[in-house]
Protein backbone atom coordinates (compact mmCIF):
# COMPACT_ATOMS: atom_id res chain seq x y z
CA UNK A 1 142.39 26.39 230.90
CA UNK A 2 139.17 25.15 229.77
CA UNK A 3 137.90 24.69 226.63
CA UNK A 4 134.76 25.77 224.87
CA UNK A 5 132.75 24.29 222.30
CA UNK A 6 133.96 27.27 220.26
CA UNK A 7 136.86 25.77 220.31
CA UNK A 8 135.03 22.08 218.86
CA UNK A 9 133.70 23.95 216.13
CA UNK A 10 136.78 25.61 214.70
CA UNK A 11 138.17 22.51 214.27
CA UNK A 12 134.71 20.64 213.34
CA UNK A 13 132.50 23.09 212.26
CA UNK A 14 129.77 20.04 211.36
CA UNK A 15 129.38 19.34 215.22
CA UNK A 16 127.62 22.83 215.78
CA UNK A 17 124.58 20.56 215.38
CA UNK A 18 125.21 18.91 218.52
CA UNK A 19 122.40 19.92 221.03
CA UNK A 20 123.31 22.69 223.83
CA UNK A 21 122.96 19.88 226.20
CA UNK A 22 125.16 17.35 224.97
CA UNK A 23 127.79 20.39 224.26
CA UNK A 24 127.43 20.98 228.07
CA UNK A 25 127.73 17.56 229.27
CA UNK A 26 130.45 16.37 226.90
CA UNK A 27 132.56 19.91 227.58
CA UNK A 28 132.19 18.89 231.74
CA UNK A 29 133.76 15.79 230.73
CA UNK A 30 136.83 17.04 228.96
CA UNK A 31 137.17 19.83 231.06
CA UNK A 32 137.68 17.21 233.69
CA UNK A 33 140.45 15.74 232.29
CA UNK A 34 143.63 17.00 233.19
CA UNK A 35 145.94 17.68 229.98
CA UNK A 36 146.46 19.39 227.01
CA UNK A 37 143.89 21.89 225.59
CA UNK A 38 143.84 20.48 221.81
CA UNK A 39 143.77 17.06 222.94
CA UNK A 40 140.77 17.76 224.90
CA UNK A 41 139.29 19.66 221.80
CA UNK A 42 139.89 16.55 219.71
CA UNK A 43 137.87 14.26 222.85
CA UNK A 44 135.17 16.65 222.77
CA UNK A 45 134.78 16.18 218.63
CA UNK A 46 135.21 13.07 219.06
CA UNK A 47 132.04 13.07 221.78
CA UNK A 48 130.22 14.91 219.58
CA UNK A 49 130.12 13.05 216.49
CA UNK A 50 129.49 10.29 218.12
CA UNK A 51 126.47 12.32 219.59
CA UNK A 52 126.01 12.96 215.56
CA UNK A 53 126.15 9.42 214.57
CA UNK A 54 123.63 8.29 217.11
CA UNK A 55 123.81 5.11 218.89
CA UNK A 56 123.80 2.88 216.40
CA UNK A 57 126.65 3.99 214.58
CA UNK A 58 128.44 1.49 212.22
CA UNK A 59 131.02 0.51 214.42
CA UNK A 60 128.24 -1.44 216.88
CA UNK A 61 128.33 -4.95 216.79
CA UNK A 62 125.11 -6.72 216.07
CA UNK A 63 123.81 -9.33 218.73
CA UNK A 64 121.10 -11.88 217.71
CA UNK A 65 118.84 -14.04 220.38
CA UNK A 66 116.67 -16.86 219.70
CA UNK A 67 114.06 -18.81 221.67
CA UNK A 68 111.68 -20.68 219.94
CA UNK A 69 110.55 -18.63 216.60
CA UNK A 70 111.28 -15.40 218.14
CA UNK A 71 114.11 -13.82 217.38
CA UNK A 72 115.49 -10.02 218.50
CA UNK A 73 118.25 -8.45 217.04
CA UNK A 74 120.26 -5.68 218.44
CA UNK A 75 123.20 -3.12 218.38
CA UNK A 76 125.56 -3.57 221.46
CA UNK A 77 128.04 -0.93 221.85
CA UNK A 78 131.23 -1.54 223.86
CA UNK A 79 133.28 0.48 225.87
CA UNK A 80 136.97 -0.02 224.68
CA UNK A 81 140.32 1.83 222.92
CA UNK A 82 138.75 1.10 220.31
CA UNK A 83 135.87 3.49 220.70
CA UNK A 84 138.47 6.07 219.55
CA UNK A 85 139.33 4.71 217.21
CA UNK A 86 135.72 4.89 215.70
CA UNK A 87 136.38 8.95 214.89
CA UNK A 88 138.99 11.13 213.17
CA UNK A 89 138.78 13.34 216.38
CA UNK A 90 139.44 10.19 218.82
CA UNK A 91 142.39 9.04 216.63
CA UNK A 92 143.90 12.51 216.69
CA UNK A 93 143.43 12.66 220.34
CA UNK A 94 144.78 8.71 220.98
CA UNK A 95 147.77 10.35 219.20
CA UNK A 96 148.84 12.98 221.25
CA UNK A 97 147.76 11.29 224.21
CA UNK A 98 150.27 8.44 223.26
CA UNK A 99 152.97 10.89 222.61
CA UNK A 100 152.46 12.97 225.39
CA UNK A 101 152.19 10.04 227.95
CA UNK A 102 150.67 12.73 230.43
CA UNK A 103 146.71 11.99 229.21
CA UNK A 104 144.76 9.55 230.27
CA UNK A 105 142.97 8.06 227.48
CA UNK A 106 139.45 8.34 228.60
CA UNK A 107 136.39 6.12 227.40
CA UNK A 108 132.98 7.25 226.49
């Protein structure tokens, strides 16, 4: 059974400011994903706070360049575990997919 972003909300009712567009790509995602229902709700809060957070988010690393007297400065996100890490919802769902052993943990 699928889930809806309904479903987000009643656990996260702060993501309802997600756009109707990310809610539709980020549901297509989970959806996707074979496995449990709430572990799919907790991905798809997890998706969307990051949506919330922006790009940017405090968990980027910063990367600095130099040539000469210019210098640029930059976030660099990563894809890793540790993305999940990064969210309540992401922990919560690297829980039960742990437990479970039949979810793949899937990266952003």
């Amino acid at each position: 059974m699928a889930i809806t972003w309904t479903d987000v909300e009643t656990i996260a009712p702060a993501l309802s400011e997600v756009s109707q567009e990310a809610q539709d790509a980020i549901l297509d995602y989970v959806n996707d994903t074979a496995g449990h229902d709430l572990a799919l709700t907790y991905l798809a809060a997890h998706h969307g706070q990051k949506v919330i957070d922006g790009p940017g988010g405090a968990a980027a690393a910063v990367q600095s360049e130099q040539v000469g007297p210019l210098r640029v400065t930059y976030a660099v996100s990563s894809v890793s575990d540790d993305d999940l890490e990064s969210t309540t919802w992401g922990r919560l769902y690297k829980s039960i997919a742990y437990q479970s052993h039949r979810l793949p943990v899937v990266l952003p």
